[in-house]
C-alpha atoms as a PDB file:
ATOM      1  CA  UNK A   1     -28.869-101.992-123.823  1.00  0.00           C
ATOM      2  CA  UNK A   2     -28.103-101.068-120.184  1.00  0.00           C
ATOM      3  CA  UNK A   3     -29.816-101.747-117.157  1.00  0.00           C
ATOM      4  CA  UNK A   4     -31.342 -98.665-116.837  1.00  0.00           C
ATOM      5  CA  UNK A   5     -32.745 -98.855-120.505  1.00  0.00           C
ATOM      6  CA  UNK A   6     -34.011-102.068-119.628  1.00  0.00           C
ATOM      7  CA  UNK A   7     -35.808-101.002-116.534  1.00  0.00           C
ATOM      8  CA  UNK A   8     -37.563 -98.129-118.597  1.00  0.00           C
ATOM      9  CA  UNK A   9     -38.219-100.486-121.392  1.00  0.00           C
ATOM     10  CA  UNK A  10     -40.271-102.148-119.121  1.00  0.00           C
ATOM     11  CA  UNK A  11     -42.006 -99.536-117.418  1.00  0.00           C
ATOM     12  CA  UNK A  12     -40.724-100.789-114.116  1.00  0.00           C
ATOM     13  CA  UNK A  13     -40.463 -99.501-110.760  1.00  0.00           C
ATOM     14  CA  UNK A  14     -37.680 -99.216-108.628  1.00  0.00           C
ATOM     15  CA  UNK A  15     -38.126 -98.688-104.808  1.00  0.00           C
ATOM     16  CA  UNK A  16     -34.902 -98.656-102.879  1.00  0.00           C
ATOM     17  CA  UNK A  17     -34.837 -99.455 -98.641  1.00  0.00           C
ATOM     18  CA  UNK A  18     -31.868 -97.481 -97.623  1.00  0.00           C
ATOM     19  CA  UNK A  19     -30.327 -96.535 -93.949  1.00  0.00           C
ATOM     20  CA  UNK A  20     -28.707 -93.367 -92.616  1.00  0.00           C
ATOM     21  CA  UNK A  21     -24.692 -94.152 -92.418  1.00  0.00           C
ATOM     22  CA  UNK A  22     -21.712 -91.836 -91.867  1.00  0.00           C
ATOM     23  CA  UNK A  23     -21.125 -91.572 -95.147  1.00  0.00           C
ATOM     24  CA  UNK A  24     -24.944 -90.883 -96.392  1.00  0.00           C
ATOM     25  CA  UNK A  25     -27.534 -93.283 -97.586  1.00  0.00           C
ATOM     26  CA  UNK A  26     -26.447 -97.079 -96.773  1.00  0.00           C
ATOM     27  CA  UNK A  27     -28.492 -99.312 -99.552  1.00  0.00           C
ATOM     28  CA  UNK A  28     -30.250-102.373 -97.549  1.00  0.00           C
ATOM     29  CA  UNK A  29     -32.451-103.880-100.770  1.00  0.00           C
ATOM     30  CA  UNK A  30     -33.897-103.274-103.753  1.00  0.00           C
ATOM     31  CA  UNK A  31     -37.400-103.762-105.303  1.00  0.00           C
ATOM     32  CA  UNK A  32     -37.834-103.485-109.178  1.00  0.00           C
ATOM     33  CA  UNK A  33     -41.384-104.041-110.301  1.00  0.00           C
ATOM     34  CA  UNK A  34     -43.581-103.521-112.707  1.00  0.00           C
ATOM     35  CA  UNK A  35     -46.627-102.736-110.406  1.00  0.00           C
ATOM     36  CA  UNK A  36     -46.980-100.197-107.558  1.00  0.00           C
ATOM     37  CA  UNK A  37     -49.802-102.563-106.491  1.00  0.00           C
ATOM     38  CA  UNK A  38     -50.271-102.558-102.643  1.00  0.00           C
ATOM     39  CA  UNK A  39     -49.680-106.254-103.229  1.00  0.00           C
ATOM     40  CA  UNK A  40     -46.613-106.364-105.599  1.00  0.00           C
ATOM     41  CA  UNK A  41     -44.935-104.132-102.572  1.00  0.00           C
ATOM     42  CA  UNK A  42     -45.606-106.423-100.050  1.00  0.00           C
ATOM     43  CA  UNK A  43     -44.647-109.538-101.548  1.00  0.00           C
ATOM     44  CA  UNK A  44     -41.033-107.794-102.448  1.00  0.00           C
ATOM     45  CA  UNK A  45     -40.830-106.831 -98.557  1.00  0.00           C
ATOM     46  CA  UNK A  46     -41.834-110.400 -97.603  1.00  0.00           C
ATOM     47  CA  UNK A  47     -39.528-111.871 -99.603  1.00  0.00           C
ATOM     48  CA  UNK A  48     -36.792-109.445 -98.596  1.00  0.00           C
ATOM     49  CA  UNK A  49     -37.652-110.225 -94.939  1.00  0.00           C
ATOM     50  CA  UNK A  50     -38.074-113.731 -95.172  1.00  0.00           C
ATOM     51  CA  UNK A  51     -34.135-114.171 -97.222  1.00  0.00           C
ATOM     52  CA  UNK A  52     -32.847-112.195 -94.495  1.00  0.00           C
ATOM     53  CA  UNK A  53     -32.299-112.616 -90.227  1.00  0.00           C
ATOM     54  CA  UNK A  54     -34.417-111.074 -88.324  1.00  0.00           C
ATOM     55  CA  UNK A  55     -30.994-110.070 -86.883  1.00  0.00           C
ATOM     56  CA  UNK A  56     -29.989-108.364 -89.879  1.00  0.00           C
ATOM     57  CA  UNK A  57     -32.995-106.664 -91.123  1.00  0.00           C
ATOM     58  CA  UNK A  58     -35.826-105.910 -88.208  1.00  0.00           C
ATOM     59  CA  UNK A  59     -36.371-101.768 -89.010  1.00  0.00           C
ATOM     60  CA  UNK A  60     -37.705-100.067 -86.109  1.00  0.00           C
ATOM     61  CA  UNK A  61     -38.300 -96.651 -88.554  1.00  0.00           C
ATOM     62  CA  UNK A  62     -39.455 -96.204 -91.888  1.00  0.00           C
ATOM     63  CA  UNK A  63     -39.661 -92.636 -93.322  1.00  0.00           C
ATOM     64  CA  UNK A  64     -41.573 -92.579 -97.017  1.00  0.00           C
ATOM     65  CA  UNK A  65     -43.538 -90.195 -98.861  1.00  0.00           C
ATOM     66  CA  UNK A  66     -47.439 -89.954 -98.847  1.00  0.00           C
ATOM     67  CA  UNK A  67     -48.119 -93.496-100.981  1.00  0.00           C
ATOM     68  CA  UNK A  68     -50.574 -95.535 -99.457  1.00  0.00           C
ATOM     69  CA  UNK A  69     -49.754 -99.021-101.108  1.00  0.00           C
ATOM     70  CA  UNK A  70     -45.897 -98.114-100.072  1.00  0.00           C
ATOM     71  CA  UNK A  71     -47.038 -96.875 -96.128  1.00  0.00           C
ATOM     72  CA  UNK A  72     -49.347 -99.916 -96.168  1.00  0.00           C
ATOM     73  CA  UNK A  73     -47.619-102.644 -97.506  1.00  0.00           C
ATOM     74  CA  UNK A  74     -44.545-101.252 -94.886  1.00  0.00           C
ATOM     75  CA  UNK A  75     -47.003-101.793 -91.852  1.00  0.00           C
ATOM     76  CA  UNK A  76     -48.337-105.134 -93.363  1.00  0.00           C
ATOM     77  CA  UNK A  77     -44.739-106.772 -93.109  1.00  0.00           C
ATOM     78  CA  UNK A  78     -43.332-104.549 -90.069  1.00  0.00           C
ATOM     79  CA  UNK A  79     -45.931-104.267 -87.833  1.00  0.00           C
ATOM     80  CA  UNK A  80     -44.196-102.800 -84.902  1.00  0.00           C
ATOM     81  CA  UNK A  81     -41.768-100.622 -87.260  1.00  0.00           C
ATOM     82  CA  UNK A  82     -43.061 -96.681 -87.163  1.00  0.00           C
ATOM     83  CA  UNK A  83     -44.176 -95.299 -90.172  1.00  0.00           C
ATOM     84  CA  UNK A  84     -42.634 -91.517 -90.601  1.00  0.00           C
ATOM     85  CA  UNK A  85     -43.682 -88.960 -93.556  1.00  0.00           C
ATOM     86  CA  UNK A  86     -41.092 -87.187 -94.895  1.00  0.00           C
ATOM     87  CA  UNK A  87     -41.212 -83.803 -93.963  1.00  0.00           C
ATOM     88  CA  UNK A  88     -39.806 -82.030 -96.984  1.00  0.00           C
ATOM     89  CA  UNK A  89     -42.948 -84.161 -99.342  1.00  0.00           C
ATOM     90  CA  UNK A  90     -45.515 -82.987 -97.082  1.00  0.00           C
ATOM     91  CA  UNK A  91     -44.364 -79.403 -97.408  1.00  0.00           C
ATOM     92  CA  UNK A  92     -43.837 -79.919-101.251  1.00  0.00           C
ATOM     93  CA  UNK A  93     -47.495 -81.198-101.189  1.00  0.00           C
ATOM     94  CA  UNK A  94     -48.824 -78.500 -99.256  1.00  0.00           C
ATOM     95  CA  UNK A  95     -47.100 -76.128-101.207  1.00  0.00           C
ATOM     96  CA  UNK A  96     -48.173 -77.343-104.611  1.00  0.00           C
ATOM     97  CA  UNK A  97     -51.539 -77.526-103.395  1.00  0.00           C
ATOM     98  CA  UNK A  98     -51.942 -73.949-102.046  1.00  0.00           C
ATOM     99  CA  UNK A  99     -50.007 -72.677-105.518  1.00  0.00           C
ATOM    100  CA  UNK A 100     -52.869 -75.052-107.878  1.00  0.00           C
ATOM    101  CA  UNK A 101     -55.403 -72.369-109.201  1.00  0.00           C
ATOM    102  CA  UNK A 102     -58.045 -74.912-108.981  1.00  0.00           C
ATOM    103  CA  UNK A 103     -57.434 -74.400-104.880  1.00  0.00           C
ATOM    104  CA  UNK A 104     -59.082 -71.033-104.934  1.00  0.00           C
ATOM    105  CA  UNK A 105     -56.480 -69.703-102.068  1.00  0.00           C
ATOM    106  CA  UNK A 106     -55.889 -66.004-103.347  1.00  0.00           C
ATOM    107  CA  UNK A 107     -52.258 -65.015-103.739  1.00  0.00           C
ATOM    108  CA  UNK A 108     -52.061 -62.688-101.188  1.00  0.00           C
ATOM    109  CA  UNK A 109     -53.120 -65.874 -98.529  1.00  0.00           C
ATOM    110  CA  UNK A 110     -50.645 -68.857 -99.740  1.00  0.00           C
ATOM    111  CA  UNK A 111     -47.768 -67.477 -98.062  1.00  0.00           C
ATOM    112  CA  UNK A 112     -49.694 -67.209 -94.624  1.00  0.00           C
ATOM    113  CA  UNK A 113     -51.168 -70.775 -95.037  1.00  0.00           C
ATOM    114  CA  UNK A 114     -47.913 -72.233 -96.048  1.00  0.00           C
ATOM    115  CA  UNK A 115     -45.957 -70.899 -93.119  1.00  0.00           C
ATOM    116  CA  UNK A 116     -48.302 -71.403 -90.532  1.00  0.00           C
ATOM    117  CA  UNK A 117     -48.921 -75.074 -91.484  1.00  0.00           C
ATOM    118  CA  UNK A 118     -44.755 -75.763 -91.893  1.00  0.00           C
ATOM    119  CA  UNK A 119     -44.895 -73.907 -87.913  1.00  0.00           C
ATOM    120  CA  UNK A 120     -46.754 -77.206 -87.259  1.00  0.00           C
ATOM    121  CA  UNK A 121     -45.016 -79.419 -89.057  1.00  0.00           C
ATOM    122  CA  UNK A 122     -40.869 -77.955 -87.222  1.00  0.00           C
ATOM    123  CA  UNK A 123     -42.729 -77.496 -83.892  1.00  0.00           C
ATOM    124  CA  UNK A 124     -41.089 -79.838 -81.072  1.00  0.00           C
ATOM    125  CA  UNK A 125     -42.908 -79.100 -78.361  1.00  0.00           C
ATOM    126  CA  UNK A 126     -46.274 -81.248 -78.274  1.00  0.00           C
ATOM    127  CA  UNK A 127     -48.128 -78.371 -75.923  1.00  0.00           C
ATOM    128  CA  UNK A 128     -46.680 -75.565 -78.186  1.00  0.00           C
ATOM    129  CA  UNK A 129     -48.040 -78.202 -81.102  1.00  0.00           C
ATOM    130  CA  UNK A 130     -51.550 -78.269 -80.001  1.00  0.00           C
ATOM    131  CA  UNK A 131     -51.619 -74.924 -79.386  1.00  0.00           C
ATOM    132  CA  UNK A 132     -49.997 -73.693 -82.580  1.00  0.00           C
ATOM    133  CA  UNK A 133     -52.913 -76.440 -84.402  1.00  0.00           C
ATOM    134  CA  UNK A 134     -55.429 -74.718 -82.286  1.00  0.00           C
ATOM    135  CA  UNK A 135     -54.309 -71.054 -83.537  1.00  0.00           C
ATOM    136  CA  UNK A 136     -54.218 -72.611 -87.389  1.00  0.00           C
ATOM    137  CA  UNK A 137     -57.650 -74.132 -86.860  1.00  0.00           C
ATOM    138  CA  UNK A 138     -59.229 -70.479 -85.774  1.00  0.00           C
ATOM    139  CA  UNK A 139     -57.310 -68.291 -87.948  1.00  0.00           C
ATOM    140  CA  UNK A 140     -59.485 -66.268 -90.149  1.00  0.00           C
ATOM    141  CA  UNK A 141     -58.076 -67.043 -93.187  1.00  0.00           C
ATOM    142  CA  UNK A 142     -57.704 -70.514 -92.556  1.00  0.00           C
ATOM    143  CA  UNK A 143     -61.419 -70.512 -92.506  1.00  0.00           C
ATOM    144  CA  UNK A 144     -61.967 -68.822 -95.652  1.00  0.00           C
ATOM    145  CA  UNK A 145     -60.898 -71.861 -97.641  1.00  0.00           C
ATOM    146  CA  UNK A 146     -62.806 -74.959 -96.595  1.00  0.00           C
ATOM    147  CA  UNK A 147     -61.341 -76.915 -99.371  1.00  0.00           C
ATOM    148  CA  UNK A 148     -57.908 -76.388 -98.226  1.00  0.00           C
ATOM    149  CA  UNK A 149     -59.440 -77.374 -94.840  1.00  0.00           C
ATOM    150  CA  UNK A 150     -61.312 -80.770 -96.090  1.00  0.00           C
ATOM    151  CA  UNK A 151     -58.007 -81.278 -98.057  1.00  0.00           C
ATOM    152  CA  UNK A 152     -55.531 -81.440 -95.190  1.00  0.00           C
ATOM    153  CA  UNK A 153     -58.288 -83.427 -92.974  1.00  0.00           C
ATOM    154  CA  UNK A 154     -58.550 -85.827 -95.650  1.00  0.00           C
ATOM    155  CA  UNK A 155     -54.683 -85.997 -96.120  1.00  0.00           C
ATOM    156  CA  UNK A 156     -52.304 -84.973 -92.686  1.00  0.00           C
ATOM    157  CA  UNK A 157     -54.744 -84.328 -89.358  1.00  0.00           C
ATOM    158  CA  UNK A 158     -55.627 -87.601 -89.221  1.00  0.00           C
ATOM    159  CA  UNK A 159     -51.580 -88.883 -89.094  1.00  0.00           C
ATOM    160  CA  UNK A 160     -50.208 -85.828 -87.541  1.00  0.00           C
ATOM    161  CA  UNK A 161     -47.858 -88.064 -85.540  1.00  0.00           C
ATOM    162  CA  UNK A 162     -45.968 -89.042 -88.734  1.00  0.00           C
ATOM    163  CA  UNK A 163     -45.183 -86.088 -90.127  1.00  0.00           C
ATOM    164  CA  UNK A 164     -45.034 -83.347 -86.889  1.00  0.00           C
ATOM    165  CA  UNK A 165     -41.536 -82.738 -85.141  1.00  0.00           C
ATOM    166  CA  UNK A 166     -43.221 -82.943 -81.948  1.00  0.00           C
ATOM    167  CA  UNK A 167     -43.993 -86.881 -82.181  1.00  0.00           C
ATOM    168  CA  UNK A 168     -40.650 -87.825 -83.158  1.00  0.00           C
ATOM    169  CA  UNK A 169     -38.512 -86.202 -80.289  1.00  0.00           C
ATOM    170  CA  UNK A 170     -38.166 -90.137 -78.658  1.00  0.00           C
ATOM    171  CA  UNK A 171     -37.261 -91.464 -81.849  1.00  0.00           C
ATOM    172  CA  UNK A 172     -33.535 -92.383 -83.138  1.00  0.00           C
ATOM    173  CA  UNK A 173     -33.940 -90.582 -86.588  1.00  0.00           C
ATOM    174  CA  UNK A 174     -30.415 -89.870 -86.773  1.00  0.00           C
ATOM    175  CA  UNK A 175     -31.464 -85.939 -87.374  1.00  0.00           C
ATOM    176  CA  UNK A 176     -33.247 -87.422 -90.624  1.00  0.00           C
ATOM    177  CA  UNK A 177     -36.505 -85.706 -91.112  1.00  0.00           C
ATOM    178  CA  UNK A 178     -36.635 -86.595 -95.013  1.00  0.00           C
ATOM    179  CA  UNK A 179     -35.910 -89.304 -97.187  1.00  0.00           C
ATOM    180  CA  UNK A 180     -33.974 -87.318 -99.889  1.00  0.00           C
ATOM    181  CA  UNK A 181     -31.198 -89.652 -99.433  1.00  0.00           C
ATOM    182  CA  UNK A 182     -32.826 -92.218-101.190  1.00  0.00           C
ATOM    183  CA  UNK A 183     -33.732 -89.934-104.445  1.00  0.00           C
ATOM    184  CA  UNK A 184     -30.194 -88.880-104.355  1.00  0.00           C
ATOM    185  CA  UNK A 185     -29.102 -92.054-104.415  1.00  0.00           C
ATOM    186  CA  UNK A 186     -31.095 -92.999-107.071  1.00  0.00           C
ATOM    187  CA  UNK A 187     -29.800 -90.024-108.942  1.00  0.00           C
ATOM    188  CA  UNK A 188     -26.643 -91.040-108.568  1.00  0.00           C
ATOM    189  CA  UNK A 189     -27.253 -94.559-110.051  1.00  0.00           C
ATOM    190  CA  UNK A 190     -29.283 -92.915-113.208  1.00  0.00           C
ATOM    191  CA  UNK A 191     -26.038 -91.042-113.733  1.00  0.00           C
ATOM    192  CA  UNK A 192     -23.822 -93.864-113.388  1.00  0.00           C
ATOM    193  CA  UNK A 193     -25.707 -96.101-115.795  1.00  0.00           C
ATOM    194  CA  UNK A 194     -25.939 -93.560-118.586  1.00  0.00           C
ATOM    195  CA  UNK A 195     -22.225 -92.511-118.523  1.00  0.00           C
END
């Protein structure tokens, strides 16, 4: 059996840490589990930061998607590291939300609501930001959907600095505003194991 028949034999998880390089994703470490426990992630970064220098592995960035036990077992064992959202998932999520029947947005809306919330999310200038979130907030068919309104406070106002463009102008992100390089990577590997 190989290792990736192994892996799904066991219903385990695989989480990679990876950095930005010249020649695309860089793997740092790798976490198979068979939890996505809050807890299970945390104890794989402590032990991954405990084996390892402070020297060698003290991230001042982390970009992930919009999983809590990931984001909070990241600020749990990294304190001072920022926490980023991957701007391609939040679009993807905002997206698939608008496009869900159960949302209620008519068709002819989606395409406004979509493009006026990915103006905030590309926007670089902070005052153009909170302007543009002011204009969102009072748009009239904005308002007609208070679900999609309770959905995005529950979900992105409150950590608007993770995902906008405007709050990660002073940050080294190397241009990176996703973290597709891990899921190619680990596209890569899937292909590798089953050739």
């Amino acid at each position: 059996m190989d290792a990736m028949g192994t892996i799904d034999l066991l219903n385990s998880k695989v989480y990679t840490i990876m950095t930005n390089s010249c020649t695309g994703g860089l793997p740092l470490a790798i976490i198979i589990t068979t939890s996505e426990s809050e807890d299970a992630i945390t104890e794989a970064l402590r032990i991954i930061k405990d084996d390892l220098s402070e020297n060698l592995f003290n991230p001042k960035i982390f970009m992930t998607d919009n999983n809590s036990a990931e984001r909070n077992a990241l600020a749990a064992v990294f304190p001072n590291a920022v926490l980023l959202l991957c701007q391609f998932h939040v679009l993807q999520a905002i997206w698939r939300y608008i496009w869900k029947s159960e949302s209620g947005i008519q068709s002819l809306d989606r395409g406004h609501l979509f493009f006026l919330f990915k103006a905030l999310v590309l926007e670089k200038n902070r005052e153009i930001f909170d302007a543009k979130m002011n204009a969102f907030l009072e748009d009239d068919i904005v308002k007609k959907y208070q679900d999609f309104m309770t959905y995005l406070e529950d979900y992105y106002w409150k950590i608007k600095e993770s995902w906008a463009s405007c709050f990660r102008t002073e940050l080294i992100t190397r241009g990176q505003t996703t973290n597709n390089i891990c899921e190619a990577s680990m596209r890569v590997n899937i292909k590798f194991f089953k050739n």
